[in-house]
C-alpha atoms as a PDB file:
ATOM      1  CA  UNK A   1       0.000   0.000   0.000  1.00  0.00           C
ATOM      2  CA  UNK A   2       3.176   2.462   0.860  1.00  0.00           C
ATOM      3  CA  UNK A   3       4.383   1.919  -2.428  1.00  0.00           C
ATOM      4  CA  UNK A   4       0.649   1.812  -4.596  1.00  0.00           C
ATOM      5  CA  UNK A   5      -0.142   5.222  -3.080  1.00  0.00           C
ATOM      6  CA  UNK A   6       3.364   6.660  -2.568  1.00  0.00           C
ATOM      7  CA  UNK A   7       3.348   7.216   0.814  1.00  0.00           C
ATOM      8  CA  UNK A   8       5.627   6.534   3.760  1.00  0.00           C
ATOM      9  CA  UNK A   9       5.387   3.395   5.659  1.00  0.00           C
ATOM     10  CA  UNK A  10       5.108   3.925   9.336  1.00  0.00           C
ATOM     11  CA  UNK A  11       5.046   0.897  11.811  1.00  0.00           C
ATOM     12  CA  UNK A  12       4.191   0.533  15.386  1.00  0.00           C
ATOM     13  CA  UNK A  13       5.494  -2.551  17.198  1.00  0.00           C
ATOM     14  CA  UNK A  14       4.037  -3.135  20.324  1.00  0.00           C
ATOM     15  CA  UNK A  15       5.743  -6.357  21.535  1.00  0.00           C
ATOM     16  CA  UNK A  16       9.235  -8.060  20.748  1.00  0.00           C
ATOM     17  CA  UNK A  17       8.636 -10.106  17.961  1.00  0.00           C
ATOM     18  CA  UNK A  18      12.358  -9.891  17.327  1.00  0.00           C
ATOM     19  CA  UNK A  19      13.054 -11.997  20.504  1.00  0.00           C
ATOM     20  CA  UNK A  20      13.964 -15.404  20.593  1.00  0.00           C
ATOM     21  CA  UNK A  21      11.613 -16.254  23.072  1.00  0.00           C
ATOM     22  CA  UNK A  22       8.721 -15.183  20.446  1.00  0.00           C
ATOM     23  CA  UNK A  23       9.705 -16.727  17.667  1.00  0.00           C
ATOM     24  CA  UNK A  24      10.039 -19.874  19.923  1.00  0.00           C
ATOM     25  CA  UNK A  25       6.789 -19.687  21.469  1.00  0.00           C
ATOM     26  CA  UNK A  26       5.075 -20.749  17.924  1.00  0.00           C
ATOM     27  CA  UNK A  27       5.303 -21.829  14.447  1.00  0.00           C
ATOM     28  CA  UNK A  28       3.867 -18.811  13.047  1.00  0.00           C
ATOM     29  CA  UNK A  29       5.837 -16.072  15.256  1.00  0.00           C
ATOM     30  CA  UNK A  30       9.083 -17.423  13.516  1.00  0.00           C
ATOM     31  CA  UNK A  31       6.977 -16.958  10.263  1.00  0.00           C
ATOM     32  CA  UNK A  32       5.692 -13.241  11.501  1.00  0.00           C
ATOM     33  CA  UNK A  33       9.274 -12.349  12.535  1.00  0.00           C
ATOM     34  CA  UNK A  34      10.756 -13.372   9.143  1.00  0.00           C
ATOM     35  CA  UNK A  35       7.865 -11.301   7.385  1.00  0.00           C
ATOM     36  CA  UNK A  36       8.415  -8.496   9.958  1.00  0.00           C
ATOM     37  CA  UNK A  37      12.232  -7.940   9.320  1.00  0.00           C
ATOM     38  CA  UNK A  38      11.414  -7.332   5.294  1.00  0.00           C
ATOM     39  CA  UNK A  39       8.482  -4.427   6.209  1.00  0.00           C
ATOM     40  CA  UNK A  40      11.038  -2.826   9.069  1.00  0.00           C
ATOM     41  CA  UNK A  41      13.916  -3.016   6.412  1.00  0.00           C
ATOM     42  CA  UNK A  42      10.752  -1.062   3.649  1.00  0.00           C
ATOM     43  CA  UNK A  43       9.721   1.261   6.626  1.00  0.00           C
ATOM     44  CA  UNK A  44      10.303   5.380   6.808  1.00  0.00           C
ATOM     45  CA  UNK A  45       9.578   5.801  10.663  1.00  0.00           C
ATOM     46  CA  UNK A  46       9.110   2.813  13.401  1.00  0.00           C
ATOM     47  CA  UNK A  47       7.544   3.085  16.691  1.00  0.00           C
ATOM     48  CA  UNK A  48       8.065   1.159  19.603  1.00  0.00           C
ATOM     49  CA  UNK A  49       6.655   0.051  23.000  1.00  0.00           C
ATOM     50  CA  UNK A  50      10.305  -0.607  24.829  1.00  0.00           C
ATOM     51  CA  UNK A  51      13.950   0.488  24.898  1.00  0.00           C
ATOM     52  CA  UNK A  52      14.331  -3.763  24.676  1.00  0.00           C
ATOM     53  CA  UNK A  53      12.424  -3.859  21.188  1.00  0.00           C
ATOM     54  CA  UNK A  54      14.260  -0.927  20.002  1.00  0.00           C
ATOM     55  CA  UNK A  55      17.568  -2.681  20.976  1.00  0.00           C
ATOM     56  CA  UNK A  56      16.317  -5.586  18.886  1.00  0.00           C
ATOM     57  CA  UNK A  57      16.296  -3.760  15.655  1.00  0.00           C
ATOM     58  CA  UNK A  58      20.283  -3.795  15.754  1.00  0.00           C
ATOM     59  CA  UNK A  59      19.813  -6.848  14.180  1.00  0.00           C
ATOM     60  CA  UNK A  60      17.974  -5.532  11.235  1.00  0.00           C
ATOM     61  CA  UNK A  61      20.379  -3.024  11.090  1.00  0.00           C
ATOM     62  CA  UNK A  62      21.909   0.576  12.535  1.00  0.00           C
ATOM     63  CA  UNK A  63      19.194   2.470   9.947  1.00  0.00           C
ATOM     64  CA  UNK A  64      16.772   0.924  10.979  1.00  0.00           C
ATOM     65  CA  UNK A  65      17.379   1.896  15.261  1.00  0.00           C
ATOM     66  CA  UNK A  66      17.698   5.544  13.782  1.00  0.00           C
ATOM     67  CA  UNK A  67      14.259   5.444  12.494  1.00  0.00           C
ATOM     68  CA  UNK A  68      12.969   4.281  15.499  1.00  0.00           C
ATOM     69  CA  UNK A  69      11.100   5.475  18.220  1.00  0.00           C
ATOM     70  CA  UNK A  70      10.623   4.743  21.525  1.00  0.00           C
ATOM     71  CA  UNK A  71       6.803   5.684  22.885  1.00  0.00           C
ATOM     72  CA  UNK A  72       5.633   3.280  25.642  1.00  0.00           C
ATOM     73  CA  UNK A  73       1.904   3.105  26.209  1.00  0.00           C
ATOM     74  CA  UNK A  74       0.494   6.039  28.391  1.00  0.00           C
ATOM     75  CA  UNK A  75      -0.086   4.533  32.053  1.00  0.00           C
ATOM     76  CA  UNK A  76      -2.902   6.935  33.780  1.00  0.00           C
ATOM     77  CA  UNK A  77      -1.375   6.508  37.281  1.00  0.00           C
ATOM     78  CA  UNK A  78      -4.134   8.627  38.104  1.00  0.00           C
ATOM     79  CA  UNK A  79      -6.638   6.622  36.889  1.00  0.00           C
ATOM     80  CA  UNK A  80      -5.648   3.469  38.752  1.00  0.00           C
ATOM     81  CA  UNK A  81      -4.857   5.556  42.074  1.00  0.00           C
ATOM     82  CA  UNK A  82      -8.701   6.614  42.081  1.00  0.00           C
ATOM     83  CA  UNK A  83     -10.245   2.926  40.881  1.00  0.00           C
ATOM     84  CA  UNK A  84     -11.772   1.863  43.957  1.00  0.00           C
ATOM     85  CA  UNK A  85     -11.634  -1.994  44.591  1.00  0.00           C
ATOM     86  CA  UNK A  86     -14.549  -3.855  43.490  1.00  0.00           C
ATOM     87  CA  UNK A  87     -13.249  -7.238  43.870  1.00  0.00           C
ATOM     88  CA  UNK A  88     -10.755  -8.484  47.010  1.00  0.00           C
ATOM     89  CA  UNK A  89      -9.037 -11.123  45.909  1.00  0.00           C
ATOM     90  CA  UNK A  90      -8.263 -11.340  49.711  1.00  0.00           C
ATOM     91  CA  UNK A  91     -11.956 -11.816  51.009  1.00  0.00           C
ATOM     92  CA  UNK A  92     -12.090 -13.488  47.704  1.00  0.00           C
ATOM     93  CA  UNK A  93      -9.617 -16.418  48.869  1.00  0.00           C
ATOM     94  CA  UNK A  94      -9.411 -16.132  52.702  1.00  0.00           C
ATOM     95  CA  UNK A  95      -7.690 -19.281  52.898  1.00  0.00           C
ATOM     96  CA  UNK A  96      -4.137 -17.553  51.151  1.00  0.00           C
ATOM     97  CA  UNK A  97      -2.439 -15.271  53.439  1.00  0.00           C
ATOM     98  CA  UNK A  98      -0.067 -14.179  50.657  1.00  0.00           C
ATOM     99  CA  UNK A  99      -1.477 -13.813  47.436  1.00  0.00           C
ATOM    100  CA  UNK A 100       1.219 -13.696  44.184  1.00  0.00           C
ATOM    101  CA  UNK A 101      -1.132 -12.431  41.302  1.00  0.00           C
ATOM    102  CA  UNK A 102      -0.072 -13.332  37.206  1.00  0.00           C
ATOM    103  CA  UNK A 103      -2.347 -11.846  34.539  1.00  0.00           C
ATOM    104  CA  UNK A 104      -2.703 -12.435  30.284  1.00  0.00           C
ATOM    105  CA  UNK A 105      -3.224 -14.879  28.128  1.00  0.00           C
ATOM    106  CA  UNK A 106      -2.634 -18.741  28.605  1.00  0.00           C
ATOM    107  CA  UNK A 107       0.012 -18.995  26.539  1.00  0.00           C
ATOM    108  CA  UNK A 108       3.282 -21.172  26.721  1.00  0.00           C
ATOM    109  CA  UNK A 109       5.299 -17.723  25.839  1.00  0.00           C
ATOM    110  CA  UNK A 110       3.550 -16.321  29.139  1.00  0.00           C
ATOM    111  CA  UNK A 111       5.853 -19.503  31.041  1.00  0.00           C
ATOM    112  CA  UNK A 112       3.630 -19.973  33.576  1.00  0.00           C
ATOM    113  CA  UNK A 113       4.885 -23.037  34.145  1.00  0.00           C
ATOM    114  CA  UNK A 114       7.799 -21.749  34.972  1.00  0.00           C
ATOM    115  CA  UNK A 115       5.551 -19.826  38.075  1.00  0.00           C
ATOM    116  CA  UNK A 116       3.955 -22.516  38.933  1.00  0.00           C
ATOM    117  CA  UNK A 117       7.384 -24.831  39.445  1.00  0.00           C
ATOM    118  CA  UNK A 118       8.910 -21.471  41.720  1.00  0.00           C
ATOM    119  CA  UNK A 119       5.670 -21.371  43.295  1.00  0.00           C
ATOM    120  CA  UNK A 120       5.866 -24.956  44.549  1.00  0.00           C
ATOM    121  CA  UNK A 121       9.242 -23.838  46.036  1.00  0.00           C
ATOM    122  CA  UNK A 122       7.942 -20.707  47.418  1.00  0.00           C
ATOM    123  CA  UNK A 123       5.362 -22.949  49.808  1.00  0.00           C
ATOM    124  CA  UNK A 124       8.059 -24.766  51.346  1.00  0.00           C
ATOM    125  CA  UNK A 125       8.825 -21.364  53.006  1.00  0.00           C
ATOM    126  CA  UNK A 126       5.012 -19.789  52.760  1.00  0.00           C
ATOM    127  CA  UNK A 127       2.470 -22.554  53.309  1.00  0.00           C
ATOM    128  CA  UNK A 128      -0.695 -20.010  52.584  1.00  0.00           C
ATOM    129  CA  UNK A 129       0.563 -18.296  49.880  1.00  0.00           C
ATOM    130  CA  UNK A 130      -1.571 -18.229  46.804  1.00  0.00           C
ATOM    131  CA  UNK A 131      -1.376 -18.133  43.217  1.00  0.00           C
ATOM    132  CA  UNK A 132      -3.902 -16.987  41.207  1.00  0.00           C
ATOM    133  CA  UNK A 133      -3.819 -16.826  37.547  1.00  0.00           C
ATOM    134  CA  UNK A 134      -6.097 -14.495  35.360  1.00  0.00           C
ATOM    135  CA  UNK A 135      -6.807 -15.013  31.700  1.00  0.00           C
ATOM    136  CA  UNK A 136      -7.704 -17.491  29.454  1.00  0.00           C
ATOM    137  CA  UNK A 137      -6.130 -19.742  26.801  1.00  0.00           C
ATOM    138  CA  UNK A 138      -4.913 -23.643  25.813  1.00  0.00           C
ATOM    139  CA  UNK A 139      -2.498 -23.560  28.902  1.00  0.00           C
ATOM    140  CA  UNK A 140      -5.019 -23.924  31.181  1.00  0.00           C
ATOM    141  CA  UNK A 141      -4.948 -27.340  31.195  1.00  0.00           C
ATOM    142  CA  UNK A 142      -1.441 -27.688  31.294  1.00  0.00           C
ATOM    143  CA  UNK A 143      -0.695 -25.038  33.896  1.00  0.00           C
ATOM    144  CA  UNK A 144      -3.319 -27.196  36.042  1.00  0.00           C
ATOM    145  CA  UNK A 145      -1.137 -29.996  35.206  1.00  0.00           C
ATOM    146  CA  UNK A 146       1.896 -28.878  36.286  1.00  0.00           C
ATOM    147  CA  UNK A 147       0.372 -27.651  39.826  1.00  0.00           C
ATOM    148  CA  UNK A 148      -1.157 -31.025  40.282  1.00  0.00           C
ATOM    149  CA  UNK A 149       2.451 -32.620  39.680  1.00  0.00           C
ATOM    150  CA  UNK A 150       3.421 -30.627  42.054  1.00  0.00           C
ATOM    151  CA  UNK A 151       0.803 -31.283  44.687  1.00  0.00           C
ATOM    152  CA  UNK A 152      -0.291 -27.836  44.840  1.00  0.00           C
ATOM    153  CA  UNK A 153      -3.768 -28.111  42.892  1.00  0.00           C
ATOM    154  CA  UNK A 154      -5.165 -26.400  45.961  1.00  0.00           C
ATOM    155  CA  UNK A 155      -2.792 -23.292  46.310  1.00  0.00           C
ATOM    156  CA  UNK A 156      -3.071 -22.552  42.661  1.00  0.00           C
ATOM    157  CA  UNK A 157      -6.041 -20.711  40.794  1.00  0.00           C
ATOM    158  CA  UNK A 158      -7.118 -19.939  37.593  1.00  0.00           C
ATOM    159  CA  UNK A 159      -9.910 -17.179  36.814  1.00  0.00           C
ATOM    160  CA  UNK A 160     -11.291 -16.590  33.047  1.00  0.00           C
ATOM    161  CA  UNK A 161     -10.124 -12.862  31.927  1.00  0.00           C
ATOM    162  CA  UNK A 162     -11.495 -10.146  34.229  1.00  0.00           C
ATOM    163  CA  UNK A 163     -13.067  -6.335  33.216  1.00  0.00           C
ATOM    164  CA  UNK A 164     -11.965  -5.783  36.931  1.00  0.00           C
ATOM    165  CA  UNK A 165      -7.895  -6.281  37.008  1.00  0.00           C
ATOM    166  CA  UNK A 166      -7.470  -2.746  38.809  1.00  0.00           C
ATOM    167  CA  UNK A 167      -8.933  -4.127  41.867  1.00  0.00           C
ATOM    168  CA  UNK A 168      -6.944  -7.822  41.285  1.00  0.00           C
ATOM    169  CA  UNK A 169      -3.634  -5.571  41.479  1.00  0.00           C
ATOM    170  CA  UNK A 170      -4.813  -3.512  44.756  1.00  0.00           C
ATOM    171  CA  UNK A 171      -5.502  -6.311  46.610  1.00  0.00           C
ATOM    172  CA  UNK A 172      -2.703  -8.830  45.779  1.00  0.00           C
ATOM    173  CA  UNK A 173       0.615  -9.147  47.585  1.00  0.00           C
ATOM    174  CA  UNK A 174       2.783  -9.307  44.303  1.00  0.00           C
ATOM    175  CA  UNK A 175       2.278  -9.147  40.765  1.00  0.00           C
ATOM    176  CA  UNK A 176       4.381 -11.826  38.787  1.00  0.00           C
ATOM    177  CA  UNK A 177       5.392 -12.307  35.298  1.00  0.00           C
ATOM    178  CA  UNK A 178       7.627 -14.966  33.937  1.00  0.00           C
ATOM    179  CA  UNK A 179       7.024 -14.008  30.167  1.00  0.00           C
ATOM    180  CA  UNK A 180      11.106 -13.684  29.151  1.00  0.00           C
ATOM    181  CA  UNK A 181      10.706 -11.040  26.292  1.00  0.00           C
ATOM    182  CA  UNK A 182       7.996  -8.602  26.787  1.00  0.00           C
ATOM    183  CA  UNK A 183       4.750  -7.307  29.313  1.00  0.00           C
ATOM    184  CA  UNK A 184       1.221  -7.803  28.257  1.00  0.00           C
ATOM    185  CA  UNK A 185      -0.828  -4.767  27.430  1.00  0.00           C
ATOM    186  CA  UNK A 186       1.625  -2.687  29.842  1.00  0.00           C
ATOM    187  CA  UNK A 187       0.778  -4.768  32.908  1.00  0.00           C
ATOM    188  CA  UNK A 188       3.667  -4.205  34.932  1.00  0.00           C
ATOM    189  CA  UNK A 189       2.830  -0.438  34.945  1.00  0.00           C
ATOM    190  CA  UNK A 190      -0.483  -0.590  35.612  1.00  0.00           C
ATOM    191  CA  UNK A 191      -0.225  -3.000  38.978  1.00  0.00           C
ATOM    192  CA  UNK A 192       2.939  -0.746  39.847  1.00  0.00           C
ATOM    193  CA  UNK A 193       0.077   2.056  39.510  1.00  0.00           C
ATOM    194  CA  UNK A 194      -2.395   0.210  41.907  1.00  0.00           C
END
């Protein structure tokens, strides 16, 4: 389309799909990432999430890191300051003294098996800790799985995805993520916000 209608091509990448840990995670992200490199290579002006993906454009080439931009998604501290908490994930599961919260999608580039395996650890030290997992996706199973294996079915929870995740990160102990090469939909910000 740049080159039908002779204008310049402007991207916005809002995740690593540079990283090895991405193009890992799935058949197709090795695909996308191939794809990717060609339309950053045709590109006038690229914008960015993170210092890390603008780091991964090296690769591509030094051009390529000069026509980049970093602009990370606007976090309304604000906003989450004033939310008022809806949902207690405390009076919610009374039986967890500690609660470690994860949120996104249930997917094997999220590595929450990888939590769940630390987590097991973590209750050696912590008996009612808690770890609840919000979002939904085809590691459910396996992330149940992996608790089971561990004999901690009972300290681990999984919600479906929640309109409410303001209130999730008020009232948990610690927000976790084990994802290697990015944050989901700025995350990390938002629960440091809360």
């Amino acid at each position: 389309l740049s080159k039908r209608y002779k204008k310049p091509l402007h991207l916005r990448i809002g995740e690593n799909i540079f990283s090895p840990y991405f193009r890992s995670a799935s058949p197709y992200n090795a695909i996308r990432a191939l794809v990717a490199r060609s339309v950053v290579r045709a590109s006038a002006r690229i914008q960015v999430a993170s210092e890390n993906i603008k780091a991964s454009l090296a690769e591509i080439g030094d051009d390529a890191v000069d026509r980049t931009t970093v602009l990370a998604p606007f976090v309304d501290a604000e906003f989450f300051l004033k939310e008022p908490v809806r949902a207690d994930l405390r009076a919610k599961y009374p039986q967890f003294k500690f609660i470690i919260l994860m949120a996104g999608p249930l997917t094997l580039a999220r590595n929450y098996i990888l939590a769940v395996r630390v987590f097991a650890g973590v209750l050696k030290e912590y008996a009612h800790a808690g770890l609840v997992i919000v979002g939904e996706g085809k590691m459910r199973r396996r992330i149940r799985a992996a608790a089971k294996s561990f004999g901690i079915q009972d300290r681990v929870v999984i919600e479906g995805p929640s309109d409410n995740l303001v209130s999730y990160y008020k009232t948990a102990s610690v927000f976790l993520v084990t994802a290697p090469y990015d944050d989901w939909h700025n995350s990390i910000a938002e629960a440091s916000a809360c």
